[in-house]
C-alpha atoms as a PDB file:
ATOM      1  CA  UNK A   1     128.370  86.084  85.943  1.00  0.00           C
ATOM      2  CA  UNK A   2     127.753  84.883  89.705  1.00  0.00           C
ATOM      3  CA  UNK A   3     125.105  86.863  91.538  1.00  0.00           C
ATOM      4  CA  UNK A   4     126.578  87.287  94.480  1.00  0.00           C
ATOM      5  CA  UNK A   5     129.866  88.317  96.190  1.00  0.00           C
ATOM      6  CA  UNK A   6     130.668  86.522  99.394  1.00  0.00           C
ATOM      7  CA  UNK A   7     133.670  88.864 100.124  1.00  0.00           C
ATOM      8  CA  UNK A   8     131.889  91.786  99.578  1.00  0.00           C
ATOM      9  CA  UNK A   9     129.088  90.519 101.913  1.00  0.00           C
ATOM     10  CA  UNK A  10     131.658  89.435 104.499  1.00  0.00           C
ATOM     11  CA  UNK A  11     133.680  93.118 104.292  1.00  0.00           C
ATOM     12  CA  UNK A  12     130.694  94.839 104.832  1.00  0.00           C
ATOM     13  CA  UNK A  13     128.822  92.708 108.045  1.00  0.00           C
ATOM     14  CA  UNK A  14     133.096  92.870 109.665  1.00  0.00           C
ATOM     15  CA  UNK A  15     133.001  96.507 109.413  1.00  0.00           C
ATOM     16  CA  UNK A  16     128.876  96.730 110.722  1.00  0.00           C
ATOM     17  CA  UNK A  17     130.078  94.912 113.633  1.00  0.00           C
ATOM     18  CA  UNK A  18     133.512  96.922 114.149  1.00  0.00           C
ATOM     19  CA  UNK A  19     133.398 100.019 112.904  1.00  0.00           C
ATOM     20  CA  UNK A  20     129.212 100.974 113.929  1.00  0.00           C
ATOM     21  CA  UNK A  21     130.107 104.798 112.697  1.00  0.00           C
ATOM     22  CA  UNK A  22     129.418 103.428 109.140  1.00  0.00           C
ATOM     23  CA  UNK A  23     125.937 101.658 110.259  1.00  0.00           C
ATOM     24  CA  UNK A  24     123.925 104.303 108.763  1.00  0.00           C
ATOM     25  CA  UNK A  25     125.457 105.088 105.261  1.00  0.00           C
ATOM     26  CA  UNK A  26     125.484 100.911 104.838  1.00  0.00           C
ATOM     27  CA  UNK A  27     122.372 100.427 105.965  1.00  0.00           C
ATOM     28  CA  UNK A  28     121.290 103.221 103.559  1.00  0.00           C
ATOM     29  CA  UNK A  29     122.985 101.378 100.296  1.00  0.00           C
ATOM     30  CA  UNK A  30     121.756  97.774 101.421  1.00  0.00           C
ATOM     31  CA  UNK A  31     117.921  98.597 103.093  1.00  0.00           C
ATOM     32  CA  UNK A  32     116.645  96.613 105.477  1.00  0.00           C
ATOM     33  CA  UNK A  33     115.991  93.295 103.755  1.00  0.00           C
ATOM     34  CA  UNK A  34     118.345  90.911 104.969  1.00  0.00           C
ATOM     35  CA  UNK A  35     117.592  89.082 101.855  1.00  0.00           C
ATOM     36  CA  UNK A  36     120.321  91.465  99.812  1.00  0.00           C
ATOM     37  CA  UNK A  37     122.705  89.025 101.576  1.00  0.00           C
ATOM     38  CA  UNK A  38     123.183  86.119  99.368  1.00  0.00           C
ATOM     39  CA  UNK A  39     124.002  83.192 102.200  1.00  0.00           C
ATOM     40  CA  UNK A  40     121.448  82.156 104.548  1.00  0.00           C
ATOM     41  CA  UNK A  41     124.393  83.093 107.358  1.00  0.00           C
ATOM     42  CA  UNK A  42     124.908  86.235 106.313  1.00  0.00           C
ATOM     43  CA  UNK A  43     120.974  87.422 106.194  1.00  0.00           C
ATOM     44  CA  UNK A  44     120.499  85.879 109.585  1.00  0.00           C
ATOM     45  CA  UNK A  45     124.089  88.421 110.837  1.00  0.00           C
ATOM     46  CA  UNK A  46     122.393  91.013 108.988  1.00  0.00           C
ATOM     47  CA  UNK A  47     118.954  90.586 110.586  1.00  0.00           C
ATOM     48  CA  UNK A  48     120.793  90.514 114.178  1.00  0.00           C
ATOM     49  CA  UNK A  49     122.571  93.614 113.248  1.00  0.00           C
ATOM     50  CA  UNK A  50     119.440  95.577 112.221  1.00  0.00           C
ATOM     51  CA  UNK A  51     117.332  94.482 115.152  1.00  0.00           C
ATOM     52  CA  UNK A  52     120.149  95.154 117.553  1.00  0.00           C
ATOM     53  CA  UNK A  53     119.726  98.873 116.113  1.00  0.00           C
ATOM     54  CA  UNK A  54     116.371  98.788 116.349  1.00  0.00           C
ATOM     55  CA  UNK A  55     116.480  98.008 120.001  1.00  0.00           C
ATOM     56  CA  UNK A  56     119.536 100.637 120.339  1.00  0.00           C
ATOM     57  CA  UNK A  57     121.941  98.044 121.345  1.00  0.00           C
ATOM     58  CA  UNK A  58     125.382  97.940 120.447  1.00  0.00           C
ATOM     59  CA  UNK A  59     126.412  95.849 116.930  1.00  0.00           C
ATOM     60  CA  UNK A  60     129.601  94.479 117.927  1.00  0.00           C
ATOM     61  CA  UNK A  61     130.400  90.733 117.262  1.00  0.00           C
ATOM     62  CA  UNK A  62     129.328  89.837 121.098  1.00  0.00           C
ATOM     63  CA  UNK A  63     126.264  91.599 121.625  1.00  0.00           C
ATOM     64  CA  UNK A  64     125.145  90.415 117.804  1.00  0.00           C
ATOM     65  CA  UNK A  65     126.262  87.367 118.857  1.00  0.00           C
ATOM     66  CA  UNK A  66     124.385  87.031 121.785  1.00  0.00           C
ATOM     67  CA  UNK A  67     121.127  88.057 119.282  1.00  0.00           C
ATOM     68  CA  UNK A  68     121.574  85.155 117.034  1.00  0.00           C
ATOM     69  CA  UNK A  69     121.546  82.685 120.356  1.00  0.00           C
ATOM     70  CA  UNK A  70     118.943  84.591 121.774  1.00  0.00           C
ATOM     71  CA  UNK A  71     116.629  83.680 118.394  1.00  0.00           C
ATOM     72  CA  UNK A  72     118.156  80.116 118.628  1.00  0.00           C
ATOM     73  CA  UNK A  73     120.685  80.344 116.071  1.00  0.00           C
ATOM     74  CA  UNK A  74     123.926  78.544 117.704  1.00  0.00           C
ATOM     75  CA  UNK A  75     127.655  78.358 115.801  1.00  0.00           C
ATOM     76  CA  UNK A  76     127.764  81.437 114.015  1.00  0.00           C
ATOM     77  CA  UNK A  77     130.090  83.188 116.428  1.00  0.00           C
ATOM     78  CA  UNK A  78     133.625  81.981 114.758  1.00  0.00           C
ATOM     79  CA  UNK A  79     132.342  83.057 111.658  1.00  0.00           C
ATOM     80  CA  UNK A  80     131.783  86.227 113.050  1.00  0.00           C
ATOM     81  CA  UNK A  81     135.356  86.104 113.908  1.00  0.00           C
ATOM     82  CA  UNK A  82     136.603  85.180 110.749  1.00  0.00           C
ATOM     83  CA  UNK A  83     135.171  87.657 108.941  1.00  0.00           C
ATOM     84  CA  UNK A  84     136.781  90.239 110.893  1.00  0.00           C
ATOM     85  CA  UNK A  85     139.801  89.099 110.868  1.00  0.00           C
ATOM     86  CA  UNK A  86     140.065  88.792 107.185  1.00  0.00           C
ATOM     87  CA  UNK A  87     138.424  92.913 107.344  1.00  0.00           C
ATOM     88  CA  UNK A  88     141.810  94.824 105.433  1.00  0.00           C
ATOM     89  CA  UNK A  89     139.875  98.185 104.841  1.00  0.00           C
ATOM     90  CA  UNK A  90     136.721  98.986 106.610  1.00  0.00           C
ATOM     91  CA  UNK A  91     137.082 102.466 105.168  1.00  0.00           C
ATOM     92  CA  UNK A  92     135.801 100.678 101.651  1.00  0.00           C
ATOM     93  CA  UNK A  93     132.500  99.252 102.871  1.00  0.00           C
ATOM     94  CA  UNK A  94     130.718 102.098 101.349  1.00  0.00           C
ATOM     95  CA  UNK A  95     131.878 100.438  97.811  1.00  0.00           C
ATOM     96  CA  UNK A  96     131.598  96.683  98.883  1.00  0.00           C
ATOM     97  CA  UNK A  97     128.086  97.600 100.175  1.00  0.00           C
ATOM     98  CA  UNK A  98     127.484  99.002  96.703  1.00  0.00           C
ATOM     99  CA  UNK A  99     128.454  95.488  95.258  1.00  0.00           C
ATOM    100  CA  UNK A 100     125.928  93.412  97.637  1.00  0.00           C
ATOM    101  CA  UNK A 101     123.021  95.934  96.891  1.00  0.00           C
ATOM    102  CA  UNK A 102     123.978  95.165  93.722  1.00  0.00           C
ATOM    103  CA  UNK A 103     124.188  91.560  93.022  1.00  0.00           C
ATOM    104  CA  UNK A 104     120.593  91.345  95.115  1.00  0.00           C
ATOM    105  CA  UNK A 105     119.013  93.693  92.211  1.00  0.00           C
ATOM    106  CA  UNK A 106     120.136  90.997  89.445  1.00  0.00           C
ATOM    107  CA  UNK A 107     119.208  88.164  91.398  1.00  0.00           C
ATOM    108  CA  UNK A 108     115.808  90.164  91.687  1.00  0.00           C
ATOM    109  CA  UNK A 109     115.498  91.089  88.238  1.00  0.00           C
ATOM    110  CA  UNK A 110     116.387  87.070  87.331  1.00  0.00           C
ATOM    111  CA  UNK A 111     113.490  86.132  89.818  1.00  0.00           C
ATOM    112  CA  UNK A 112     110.741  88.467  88.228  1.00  0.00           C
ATOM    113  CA  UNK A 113     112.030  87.428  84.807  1.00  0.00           C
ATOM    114  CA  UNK A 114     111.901  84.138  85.675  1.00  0.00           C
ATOM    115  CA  UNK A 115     108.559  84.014  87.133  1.00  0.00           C
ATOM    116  CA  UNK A 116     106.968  85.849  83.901  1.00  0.00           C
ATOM    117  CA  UNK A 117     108.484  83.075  81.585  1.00  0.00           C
ATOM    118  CA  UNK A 118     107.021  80.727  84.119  1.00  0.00           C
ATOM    119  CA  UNK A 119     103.569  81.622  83.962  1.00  0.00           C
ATOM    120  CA  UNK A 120     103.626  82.231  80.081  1.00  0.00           C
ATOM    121  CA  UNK A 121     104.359  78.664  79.672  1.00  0.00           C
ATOM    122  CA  UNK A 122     102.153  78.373  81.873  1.00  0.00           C
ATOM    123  CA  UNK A 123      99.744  79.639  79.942  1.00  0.00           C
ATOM    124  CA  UNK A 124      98.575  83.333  82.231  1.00  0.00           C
ATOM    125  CA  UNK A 125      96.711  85.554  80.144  1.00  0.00           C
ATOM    126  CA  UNK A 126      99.414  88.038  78.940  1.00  0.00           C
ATOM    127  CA  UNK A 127      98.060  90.976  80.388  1.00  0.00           C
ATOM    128  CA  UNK A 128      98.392  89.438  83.950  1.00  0.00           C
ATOM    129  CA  UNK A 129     101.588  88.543  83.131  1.00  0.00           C
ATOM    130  CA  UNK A 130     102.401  91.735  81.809  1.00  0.00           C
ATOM    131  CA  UNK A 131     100.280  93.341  84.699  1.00  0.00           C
ATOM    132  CA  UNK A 132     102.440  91.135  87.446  1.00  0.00           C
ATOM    133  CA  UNK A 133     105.847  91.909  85.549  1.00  0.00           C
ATOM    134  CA  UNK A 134     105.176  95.763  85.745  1.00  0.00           C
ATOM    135  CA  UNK A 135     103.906  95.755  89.392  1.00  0.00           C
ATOM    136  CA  UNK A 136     107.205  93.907  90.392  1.00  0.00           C
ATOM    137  CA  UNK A 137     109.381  95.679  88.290  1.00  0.00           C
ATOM    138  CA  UNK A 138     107.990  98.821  89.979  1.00  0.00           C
ATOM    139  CA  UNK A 139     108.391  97.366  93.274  1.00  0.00           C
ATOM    140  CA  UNK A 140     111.828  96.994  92.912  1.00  0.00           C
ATOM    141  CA  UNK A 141     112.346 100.325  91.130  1.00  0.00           C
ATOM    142  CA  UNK A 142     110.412 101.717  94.544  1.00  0.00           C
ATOM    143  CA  UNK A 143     113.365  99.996  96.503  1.00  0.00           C
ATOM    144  CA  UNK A 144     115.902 101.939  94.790  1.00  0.00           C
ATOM    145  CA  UNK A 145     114.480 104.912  94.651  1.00  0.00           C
ATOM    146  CA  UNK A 146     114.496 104.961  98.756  1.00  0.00           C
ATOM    147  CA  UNK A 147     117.937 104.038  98.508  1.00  0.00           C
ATOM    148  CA  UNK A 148     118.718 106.730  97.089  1.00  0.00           C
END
């Protein structure tokens, strides 16, 4: 099973950037870690989206644009403009967002997982591991939780 869904991640930053009346329900599925994004491209759109917001300016392909080259980031604009022209239903973000939130969760339960069978062959005391695996899973459970 891949972790991630690049059309999914693409439907959802179009409609961010077009349709800004669904900023806060996505923004409520996804949180505010660009990191849910699986490409390095589409956590830096997602970063320019949220601190656009944050600064209450507009979220449309220019203005987040003009973000990206404003933190140095150059030749993401067609991109941009691809992915909006490939948007068919922005009404459906709500469930593509769903999908992105959810592909990060596996790829974060992989990573904690994968990080406990490193340090047991790594020899960690069990109860750190064990101590470590609990505290992240809890962590992540905390995430959901203000999800919703």
């Amino acid at each position: 099973m891949e972790l991630y869904n690049i059309e999914s991640e693409r439907s959802v930053l179009a409609t961010l950037m077009t349709e800004p009346q669904f900023a806060g329900d996505l923004i409520a599925i996804l949180g505010k870690n660009p990191k849910v994004f699986y490409l390095h491209l589409h956590q830096q759109i997602y970063r320019a989206i949220l601190d656009n917001l944050e600064q209450g300016k507009p979220i449309d392909p220019v203005s987040v644009g003009a973000e990206l080259q404003r933190k140095g980031m150059k030749g993401f604009a067609q991109d941009m403009y691809d992915m909006i022209a490939e948007l068919i239903a922005p009404e459906n973000a709500r469930y593509h967002a769903q999908i992105v939130s959810d592909m990060f969760k596996r790829r974060m339960i992989l990573s904690i997982a994968s990080d406990a069978i490193a340090a047991v062959k790594q020899g960690e005391e069990p109860d750190v591991v064990l101590g470590k695996l609990s505290s992240d899973i809890q962590q992540l459970g905390a995430v959901q939780e203000a999800r919703g």
